[in-house]
C-alpha atoms as a PDB file:
ATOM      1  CA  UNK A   1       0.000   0.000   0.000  1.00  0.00           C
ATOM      2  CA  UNK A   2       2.896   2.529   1.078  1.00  0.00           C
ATOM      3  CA  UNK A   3       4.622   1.533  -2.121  1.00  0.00           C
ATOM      4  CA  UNK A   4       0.859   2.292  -4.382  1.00  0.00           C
ATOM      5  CA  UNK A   5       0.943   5.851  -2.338  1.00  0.00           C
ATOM      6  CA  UNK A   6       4.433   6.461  -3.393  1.00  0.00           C
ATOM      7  CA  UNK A   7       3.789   6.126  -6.299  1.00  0.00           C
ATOM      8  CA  UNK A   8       0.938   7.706  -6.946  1.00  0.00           C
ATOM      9  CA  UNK A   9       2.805  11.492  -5.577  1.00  0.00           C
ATOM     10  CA  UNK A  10       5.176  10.442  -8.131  1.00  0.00           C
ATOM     11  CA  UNK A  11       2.632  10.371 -10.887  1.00  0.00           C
ATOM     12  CA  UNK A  12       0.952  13.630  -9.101  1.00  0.00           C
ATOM     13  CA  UNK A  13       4.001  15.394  -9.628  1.00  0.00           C
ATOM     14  CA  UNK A  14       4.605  14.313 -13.102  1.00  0.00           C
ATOM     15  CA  UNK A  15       1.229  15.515 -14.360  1.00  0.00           C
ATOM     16  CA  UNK A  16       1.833  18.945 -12.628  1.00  0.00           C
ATOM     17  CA  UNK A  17       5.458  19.271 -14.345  1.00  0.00           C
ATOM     18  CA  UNK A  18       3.531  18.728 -17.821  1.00  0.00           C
ATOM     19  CA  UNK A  19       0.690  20.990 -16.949  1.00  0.00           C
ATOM     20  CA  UNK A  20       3.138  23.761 -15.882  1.00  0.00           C
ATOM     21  CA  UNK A  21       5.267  23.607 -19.127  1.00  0.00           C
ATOM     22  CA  UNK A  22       1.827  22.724 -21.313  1.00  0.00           C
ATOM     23  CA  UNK A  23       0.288  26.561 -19.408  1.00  0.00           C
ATOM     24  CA  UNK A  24       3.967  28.288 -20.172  1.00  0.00           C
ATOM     25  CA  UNK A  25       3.951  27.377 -23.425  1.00  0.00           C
ATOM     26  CA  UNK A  26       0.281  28.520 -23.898  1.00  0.00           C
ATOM     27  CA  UNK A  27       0.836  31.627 -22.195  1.00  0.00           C
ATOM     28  CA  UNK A  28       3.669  32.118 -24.406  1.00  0.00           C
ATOM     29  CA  UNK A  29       1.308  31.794 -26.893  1.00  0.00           C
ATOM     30  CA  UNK A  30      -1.053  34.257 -25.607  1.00  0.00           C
ATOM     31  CA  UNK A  31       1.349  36.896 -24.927  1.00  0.00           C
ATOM     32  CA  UNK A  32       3.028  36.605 -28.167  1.00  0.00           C
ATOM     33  CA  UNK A  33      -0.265  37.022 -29.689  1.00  0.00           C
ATOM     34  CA  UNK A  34      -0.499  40.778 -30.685  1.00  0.00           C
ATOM     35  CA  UNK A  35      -4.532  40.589 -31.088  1.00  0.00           C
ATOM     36  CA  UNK A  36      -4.613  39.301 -27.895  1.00  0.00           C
ATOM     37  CA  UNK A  37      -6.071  41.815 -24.713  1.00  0.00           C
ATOM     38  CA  UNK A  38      -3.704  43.786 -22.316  1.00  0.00           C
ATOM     39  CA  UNK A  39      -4.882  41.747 -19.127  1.00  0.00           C
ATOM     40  CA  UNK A  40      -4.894  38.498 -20.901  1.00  0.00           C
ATOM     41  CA  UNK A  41      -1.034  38.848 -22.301  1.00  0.00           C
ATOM     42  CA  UNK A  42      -0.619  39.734 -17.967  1.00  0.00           C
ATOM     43  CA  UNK A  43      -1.769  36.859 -17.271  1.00  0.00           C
ATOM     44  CA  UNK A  44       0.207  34.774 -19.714  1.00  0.00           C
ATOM     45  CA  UNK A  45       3.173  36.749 -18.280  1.00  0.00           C
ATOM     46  CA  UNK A  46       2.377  36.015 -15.067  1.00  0.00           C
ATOM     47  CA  UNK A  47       1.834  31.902 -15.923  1.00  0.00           C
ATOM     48  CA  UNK A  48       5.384  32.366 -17.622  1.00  0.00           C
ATOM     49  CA  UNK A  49       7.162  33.411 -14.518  1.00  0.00           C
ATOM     50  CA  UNK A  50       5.181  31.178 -12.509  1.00  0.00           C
ATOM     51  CA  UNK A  51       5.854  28.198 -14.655  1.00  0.00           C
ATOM     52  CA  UNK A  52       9.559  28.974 -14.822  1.00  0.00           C
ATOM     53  CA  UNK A  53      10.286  29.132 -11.510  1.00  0.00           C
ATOM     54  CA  UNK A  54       8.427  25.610 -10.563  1.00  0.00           C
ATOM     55  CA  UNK A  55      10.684  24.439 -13.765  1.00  0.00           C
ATOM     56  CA  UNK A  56      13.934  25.928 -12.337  1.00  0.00           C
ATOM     57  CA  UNK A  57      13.469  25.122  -8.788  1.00  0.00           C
ATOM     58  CA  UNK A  58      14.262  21.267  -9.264  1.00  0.00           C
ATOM     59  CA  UNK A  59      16.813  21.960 -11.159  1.00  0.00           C
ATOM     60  CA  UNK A  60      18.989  24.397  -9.265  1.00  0.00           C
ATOM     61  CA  UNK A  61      18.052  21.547  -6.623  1.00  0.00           C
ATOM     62  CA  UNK A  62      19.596  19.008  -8.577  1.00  0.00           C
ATOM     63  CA  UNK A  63      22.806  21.372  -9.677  1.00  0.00           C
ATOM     64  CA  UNK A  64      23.672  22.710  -6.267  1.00  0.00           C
ATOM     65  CA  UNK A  65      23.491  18.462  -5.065  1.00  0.00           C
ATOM     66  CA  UNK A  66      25.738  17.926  -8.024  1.00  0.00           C
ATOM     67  CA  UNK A  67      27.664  20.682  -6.421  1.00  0.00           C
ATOM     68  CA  UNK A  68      27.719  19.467  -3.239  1.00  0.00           C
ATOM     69  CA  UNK A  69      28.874  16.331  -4.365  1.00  0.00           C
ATOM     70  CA  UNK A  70      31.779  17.645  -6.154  1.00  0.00           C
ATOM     71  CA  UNK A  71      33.290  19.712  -3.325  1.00  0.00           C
ATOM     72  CA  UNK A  72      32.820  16.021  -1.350  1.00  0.00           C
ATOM     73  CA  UNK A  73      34.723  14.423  -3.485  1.00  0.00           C
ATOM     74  CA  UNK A  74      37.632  17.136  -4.404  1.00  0.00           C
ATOM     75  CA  UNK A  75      37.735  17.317  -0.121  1.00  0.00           C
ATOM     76  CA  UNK A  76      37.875  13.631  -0.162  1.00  0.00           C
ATOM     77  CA  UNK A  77      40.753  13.387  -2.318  1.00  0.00           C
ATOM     78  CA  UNK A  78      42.710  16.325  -0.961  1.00  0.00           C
ATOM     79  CA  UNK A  79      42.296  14.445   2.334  1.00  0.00           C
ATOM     80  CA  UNK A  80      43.474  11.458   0.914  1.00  0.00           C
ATOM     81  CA  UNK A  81      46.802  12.949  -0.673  1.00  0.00           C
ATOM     82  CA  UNK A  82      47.084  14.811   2.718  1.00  0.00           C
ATOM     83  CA  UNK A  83      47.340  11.373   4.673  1.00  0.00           C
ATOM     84  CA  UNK A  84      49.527   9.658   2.584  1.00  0.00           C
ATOM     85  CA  UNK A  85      51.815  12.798   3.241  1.00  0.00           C
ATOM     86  CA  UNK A  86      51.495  12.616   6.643  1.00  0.00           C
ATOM     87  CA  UNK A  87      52.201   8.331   6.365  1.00  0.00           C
ATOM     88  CA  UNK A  88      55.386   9.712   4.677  1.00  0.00           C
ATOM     89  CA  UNK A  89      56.530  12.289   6.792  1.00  0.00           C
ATOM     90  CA  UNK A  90      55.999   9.380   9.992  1.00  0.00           C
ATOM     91  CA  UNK A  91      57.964   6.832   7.979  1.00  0.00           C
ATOM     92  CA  UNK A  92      61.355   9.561   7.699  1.00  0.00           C
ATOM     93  CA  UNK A  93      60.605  10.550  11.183  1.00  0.00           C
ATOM     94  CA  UNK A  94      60.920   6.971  12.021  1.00  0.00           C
ATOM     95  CA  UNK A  95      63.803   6.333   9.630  1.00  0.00           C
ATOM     96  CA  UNK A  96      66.029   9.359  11.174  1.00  0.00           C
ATOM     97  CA  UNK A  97      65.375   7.997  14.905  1.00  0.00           C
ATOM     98  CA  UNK A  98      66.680   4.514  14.124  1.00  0.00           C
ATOM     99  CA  UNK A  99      69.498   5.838  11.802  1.00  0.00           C
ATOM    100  CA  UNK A 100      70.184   7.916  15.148  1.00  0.00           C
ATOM    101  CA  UNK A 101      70.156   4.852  17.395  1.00  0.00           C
ATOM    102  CA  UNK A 102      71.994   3.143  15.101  1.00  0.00           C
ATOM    103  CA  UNK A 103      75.040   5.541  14.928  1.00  0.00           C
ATOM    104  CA  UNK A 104      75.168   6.086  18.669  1.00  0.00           C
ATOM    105  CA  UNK A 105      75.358   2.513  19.154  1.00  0.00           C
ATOM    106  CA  UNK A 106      78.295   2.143  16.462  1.00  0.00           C
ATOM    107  CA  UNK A 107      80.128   4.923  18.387  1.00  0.00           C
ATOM    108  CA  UNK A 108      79.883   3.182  21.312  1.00  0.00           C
ATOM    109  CA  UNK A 109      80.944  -0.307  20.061  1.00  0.00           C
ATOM    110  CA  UNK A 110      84.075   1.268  18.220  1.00  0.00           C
ATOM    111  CA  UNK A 111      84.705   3.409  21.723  1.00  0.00           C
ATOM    112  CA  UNK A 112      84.177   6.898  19.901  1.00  0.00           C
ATOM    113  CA  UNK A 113      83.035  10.321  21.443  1.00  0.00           C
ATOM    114  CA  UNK A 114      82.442  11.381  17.983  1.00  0.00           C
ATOM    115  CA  UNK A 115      82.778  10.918  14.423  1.00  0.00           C
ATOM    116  CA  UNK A 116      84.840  12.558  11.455  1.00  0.00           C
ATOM    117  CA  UNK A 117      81.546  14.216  10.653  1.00  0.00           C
ATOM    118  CA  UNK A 118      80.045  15.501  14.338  1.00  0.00           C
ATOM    119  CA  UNK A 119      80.469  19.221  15.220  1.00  0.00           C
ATOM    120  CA  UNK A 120      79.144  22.081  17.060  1.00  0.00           C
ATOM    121  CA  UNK A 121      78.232  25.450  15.775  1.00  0.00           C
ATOM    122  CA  UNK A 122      78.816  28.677  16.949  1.00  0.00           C
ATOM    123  CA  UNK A 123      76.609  31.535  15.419  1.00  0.00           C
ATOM    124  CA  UNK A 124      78.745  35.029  14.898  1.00  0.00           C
ATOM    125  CA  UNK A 125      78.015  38.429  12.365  1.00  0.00           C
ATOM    126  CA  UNK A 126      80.200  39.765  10.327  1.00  0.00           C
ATOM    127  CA  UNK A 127      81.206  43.089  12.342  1.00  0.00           C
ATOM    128  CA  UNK A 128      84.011  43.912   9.981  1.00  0.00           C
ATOM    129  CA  UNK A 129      85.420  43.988   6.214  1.00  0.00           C
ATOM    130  CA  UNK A 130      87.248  45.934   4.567  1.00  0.00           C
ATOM    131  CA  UNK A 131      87.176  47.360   0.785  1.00  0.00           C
ATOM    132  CA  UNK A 132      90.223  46.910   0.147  1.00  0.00           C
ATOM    133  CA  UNK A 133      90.600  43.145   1.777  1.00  0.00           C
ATOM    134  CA  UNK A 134      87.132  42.213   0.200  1.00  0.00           C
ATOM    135  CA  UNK A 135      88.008  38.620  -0.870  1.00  0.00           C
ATOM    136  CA  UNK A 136      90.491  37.960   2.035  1.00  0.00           C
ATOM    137  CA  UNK A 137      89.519  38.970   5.621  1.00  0.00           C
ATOM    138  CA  UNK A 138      86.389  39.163   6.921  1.00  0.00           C
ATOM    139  CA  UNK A 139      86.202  39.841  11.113  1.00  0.00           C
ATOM    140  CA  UNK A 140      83.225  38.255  13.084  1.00  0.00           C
ATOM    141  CA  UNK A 141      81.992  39.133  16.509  1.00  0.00           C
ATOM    142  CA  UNK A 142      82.984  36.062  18.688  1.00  0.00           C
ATOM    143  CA  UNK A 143      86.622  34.779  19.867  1.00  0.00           C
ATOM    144  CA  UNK A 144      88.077  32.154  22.324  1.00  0.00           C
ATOM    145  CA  UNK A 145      85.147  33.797  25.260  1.00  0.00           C
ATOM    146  CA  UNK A 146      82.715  32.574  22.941  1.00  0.00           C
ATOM    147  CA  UNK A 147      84.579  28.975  22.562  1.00  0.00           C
ATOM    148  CA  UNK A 148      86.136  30.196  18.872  1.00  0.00           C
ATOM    149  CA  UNK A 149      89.855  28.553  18.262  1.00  0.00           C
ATOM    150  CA  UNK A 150      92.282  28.711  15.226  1.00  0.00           C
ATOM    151  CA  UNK A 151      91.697  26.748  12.428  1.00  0.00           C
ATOM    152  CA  UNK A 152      88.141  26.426  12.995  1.00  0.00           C
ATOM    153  CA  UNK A 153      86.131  26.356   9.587  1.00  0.00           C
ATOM    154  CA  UNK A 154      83.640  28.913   9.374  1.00  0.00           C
ATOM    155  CA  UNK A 155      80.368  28.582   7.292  1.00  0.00           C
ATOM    156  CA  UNK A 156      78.368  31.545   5.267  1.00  0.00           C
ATOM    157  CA  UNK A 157      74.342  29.935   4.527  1.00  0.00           C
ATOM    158  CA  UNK A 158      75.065  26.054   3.811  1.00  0.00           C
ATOM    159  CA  UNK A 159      78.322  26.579   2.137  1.00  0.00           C
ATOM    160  CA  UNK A 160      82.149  26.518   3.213  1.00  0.00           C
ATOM    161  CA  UNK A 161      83.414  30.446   3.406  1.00  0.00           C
ATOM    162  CA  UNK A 162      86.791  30.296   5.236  1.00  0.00           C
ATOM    163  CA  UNK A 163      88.682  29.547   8.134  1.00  0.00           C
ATOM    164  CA  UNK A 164      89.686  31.322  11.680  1.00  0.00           C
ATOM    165  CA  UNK A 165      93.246  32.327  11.605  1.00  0.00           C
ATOM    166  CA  UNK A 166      93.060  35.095  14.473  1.00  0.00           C
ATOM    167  CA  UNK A 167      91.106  35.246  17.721  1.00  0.00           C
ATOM    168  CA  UNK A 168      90.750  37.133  20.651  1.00  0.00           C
ATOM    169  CA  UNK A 169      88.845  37.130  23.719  1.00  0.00           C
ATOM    170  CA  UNK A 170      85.609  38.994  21.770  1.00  0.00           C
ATOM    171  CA  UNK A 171      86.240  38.658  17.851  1.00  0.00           C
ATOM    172  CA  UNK A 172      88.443  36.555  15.284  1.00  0.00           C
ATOM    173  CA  UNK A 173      90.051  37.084  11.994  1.00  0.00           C
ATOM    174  CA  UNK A 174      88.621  34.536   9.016  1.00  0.00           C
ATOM    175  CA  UNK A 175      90.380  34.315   5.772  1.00  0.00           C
ATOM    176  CA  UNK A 176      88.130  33.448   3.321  1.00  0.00           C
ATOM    177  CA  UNK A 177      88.125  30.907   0.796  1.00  0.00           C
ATOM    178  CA  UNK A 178      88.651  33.477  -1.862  1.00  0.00           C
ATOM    179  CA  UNK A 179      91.821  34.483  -1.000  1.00  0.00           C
ATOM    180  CA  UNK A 180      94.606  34.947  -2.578  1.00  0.00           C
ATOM    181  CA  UNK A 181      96.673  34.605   0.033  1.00  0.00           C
ATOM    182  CA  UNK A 182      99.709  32.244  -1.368  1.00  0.00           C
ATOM    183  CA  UNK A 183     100.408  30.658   1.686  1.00  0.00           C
ATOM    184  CA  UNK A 184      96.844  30.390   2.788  1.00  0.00           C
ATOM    185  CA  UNK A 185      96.237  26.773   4.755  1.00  0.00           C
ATOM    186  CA  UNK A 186      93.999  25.563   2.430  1.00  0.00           C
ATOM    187  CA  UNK A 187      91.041  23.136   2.697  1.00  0.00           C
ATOM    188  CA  UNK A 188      91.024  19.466   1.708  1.00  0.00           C
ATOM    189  CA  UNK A 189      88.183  18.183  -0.316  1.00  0.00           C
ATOM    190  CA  UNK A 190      86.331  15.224  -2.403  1.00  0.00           C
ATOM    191  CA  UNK A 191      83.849  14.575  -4.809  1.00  0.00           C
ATOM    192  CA  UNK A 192      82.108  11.104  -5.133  1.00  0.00           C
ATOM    193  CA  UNK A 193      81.547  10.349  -8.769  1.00  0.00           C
ATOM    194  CA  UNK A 194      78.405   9.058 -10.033  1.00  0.00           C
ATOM    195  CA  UNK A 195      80.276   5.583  -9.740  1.00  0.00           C
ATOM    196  CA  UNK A 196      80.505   5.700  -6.213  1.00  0.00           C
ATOM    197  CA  UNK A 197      84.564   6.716  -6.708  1.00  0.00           C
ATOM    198  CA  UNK A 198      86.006   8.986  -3.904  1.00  0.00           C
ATOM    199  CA  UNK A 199      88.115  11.544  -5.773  1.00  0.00           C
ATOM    200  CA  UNK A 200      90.580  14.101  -3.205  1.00  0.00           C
ATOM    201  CA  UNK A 201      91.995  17.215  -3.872  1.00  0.00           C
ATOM    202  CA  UNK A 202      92.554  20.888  -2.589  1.00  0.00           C
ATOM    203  CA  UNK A 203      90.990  23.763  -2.794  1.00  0.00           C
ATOM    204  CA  UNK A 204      94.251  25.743  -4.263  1.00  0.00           C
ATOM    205  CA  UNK A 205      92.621  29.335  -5.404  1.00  0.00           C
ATOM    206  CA  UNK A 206      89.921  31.284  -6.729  1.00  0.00           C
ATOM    207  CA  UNK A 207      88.720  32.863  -9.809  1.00  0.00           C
ATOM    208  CA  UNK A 208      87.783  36.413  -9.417  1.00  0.00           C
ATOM    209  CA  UNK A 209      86.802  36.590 -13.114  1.00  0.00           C
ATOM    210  CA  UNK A 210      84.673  33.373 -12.924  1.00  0.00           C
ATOM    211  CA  UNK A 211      83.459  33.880  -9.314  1.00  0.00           C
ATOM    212  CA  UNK A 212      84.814  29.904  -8.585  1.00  0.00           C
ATOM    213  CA  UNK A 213      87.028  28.175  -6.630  1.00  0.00           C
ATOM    214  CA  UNK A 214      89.926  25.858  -7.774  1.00  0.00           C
ATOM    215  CA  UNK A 215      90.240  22.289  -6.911  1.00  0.00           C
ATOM    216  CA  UNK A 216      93.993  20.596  -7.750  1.00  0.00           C
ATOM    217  CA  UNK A 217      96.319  18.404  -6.721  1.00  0.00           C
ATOM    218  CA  UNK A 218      93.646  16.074  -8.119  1.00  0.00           C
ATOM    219  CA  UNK A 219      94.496  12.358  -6.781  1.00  0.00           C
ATOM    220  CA  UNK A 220      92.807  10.242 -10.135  1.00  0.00           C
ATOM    221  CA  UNK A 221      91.559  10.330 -13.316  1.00  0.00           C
ATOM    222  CA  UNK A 222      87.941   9.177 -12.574  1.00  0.00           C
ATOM    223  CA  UNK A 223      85.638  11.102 -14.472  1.00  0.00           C
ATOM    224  CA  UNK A 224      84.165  14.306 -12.480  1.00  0.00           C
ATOM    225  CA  UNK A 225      81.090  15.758 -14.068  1.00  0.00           C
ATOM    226  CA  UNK A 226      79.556  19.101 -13.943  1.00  0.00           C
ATOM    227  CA  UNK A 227      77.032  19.590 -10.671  1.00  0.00           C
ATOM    228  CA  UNK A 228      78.684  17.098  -8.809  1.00  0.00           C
ATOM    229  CA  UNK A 229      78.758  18.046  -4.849  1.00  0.00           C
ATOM    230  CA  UNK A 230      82.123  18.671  -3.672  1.00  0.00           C
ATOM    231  CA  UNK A 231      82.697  18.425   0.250  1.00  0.00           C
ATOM    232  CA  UNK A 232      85.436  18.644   2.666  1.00  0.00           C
ATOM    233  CA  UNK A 233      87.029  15.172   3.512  1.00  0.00           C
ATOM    234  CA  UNK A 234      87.994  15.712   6.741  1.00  0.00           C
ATOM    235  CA  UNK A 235      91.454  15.137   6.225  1.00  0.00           C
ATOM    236  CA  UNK A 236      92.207  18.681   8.319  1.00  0.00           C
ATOM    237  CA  UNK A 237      92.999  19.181  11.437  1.00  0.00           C
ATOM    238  CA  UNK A 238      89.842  21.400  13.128  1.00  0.00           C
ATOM    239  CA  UNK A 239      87.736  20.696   9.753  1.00  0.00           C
ATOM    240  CA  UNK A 240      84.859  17.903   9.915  1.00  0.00           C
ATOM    241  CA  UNK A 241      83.826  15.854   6.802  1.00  0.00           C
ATOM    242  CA  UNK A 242      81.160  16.578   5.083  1.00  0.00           C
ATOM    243  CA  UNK A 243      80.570  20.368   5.002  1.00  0.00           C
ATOM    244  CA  UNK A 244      79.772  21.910   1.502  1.00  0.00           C
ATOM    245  CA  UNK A 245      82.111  23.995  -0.289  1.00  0.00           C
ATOM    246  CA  UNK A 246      80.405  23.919  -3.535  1.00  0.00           C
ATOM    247  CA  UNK A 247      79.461  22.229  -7.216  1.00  0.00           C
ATOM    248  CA  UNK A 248      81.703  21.301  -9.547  1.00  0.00           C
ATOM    249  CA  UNK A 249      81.103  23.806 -12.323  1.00  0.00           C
ATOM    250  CA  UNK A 250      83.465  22.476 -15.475  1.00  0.00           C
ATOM    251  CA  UNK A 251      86.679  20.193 -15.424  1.00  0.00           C
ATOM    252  CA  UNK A 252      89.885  21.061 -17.402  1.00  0.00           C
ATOM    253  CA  UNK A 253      93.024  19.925 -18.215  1.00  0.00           C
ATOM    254  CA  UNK A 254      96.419  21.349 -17.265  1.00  0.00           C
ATOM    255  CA  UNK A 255      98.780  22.929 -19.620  1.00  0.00           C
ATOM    256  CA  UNK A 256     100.488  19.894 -20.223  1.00  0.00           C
ATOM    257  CA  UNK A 257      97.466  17.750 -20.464  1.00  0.00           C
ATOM    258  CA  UNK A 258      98.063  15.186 -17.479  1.00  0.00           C
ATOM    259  CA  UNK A 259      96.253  16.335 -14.076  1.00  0.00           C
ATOM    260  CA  UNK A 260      92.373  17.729 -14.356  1.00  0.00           C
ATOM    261  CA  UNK A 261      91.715  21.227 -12.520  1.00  0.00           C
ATOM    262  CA  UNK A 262      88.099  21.468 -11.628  1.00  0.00           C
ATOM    263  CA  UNK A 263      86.399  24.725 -11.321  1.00  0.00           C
ATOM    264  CA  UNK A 264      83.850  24.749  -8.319  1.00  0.00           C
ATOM    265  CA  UNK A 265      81.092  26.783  -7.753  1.00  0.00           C
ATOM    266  CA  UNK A 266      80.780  28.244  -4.567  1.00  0.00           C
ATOM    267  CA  UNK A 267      77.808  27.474  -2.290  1.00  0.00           C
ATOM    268  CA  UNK A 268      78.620  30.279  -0.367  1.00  0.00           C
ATOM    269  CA  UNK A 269      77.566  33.617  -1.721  1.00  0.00           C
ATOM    270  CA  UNK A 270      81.333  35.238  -0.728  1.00  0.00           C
ATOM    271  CA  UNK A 271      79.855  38.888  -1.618  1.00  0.00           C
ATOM    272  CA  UNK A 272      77.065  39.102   0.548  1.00  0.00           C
ATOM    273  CA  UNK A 273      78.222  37.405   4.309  1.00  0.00           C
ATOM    274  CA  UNK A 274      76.284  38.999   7.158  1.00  0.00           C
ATOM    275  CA  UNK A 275      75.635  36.227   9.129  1.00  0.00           C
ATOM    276  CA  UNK A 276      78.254  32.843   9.762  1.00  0.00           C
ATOM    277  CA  UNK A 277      78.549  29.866  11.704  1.00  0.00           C
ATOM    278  CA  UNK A 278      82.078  28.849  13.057  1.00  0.00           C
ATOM    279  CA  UNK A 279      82.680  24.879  13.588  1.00  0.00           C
ATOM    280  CA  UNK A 280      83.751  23.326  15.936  1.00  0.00           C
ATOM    281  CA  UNK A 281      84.902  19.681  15.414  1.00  0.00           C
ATOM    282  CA  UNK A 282      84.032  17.577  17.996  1.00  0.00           C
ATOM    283  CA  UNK A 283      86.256  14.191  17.313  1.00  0.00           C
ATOM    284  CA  UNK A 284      87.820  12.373  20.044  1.00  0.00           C
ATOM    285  CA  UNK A 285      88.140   8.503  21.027  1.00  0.00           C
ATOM    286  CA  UNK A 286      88.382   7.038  24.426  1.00  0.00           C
END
């Protein structure tokens, strides 16, 4: 019976669907229909109006729902790609605290402190340079009160910038890496090849006309490409392994065509040094 009754308001509102569209196109009719009287062409307009809006109304029903639907699913999705994010994000999270477990308990087997690549960092500005020293001196606002030492490499952003060669009790002298300082105690460094091959060298100068530093005394003839990282090695005395001096930016030969000099791009931006970190290597054994 409930199912008859259902539908029977479904037939109901068929018929007055066609009614309404039969009386709107008959009062079309009507009001198109110059002959026809003032108040009668009214009335058609008003059936018109009537008519449209009991036309429209399911529809805008139906579009808004379609709507609706739409910003459901777009919100479902977004969701979606927002969780699996999230799933990610746990998973490194995860992945760093074992990797950090995992290299305490190494240093503890093999009786270390520290590695070649632990270090602290002591934040400093730049309180000092002058014109006519641009690429060679640069003087920062901490010394030995602060924990600051000689030798100590000193980092500009996320790249290598120079090295503490003067301190006292409140600043310290840092020659940079652009200097041209002969005699400058320069930094040791290595690229790994796409191969996995550990090449070593030294960062022997700078090109002011190229804005890159020099890496010689080149230790193999594995092939170094362009864009390859190129780090310190550790190999120094104060200086960690692993900090970033730069990209290697093209490779050339000498003048006598045996040993490859490879130009590096700096990662430090040498021109603009406000702020700079000072390292301090942290190696020791038991």
């Amino acid at each position: 019976m409930q199912k008859f009754f259902s539908n029977k308001k479904l037939i109901v509102l068929m018929i007055a669907l066609l009614l309404s569209v039969g009386l709107m196109f008959t009062s079309m009719a009507v009001r198109n229909n110059r002959s026809a009287p003032p108040l009668v062409q009214q009335i058609g307009n008003d059936i018109v109006g009537i008519g449209g809006r009991i036309v429209s109304g399911p529809a805008n029903f139906v579009k808004g729902g379609l709507d609706d639907v739409n910003d459901l699913l777009n919100a479902y999705q977004e969701n979606k790609q927002l969780k699996t994010k999230l799933t990610s994000l746990a998973q490194t999270k995860v992945r760093n605290q074992t990797l950090s477990r995992e290299n305490q308990a190494l240093k503890k087997q093999l009786k270390l402190n520290a590695t070649l690549t632990d270090y602290d960092q002591i934040s400093a500005t730049v309180m000092m340079r002058s014109p006519s020293d641009w690429q060679n001196i640069i003087i920062i606002n901490k010394g030995s009160g602060a924990g600051v030492t000689k030798g100590m490499p000193v980092m500009a952003g996320a790249g290598l910038a120079g090295r503490v060669v003067e301190v006292a009790k409140t600043n310290a002298k840092v020659e940079m890496l652009s200097t041209d300082n002969k005699s400058a105690d320069r930094f040791a460094a290595q690229i790994t090849t796409g191969s996995g091959q550990v090449v070593n060298g030294v960062i022997t100068g700078y090109s002011v006309k190229k804005n890159q530093l020099i890496l010689g005394q080149i230790n193999t003839e594995e092939n170094v490409k362009k864009g390859q990282k190129v780090i310190t090695s550790g190999l120094g005395a104060s200086t960690p392994k692993g900090l970033l001096i730069g990209t290697v930016a093209s490779v050339k030969k000498d003048d006598f065509g045996l040993a490859n000099t490879v130009y590096v791009k700096p990662a430090a931006n040498f021109n603009d040094l406000s702020v700079v970190t000072v390292i301090n290597r942290t190696i020791s054994g038991e």
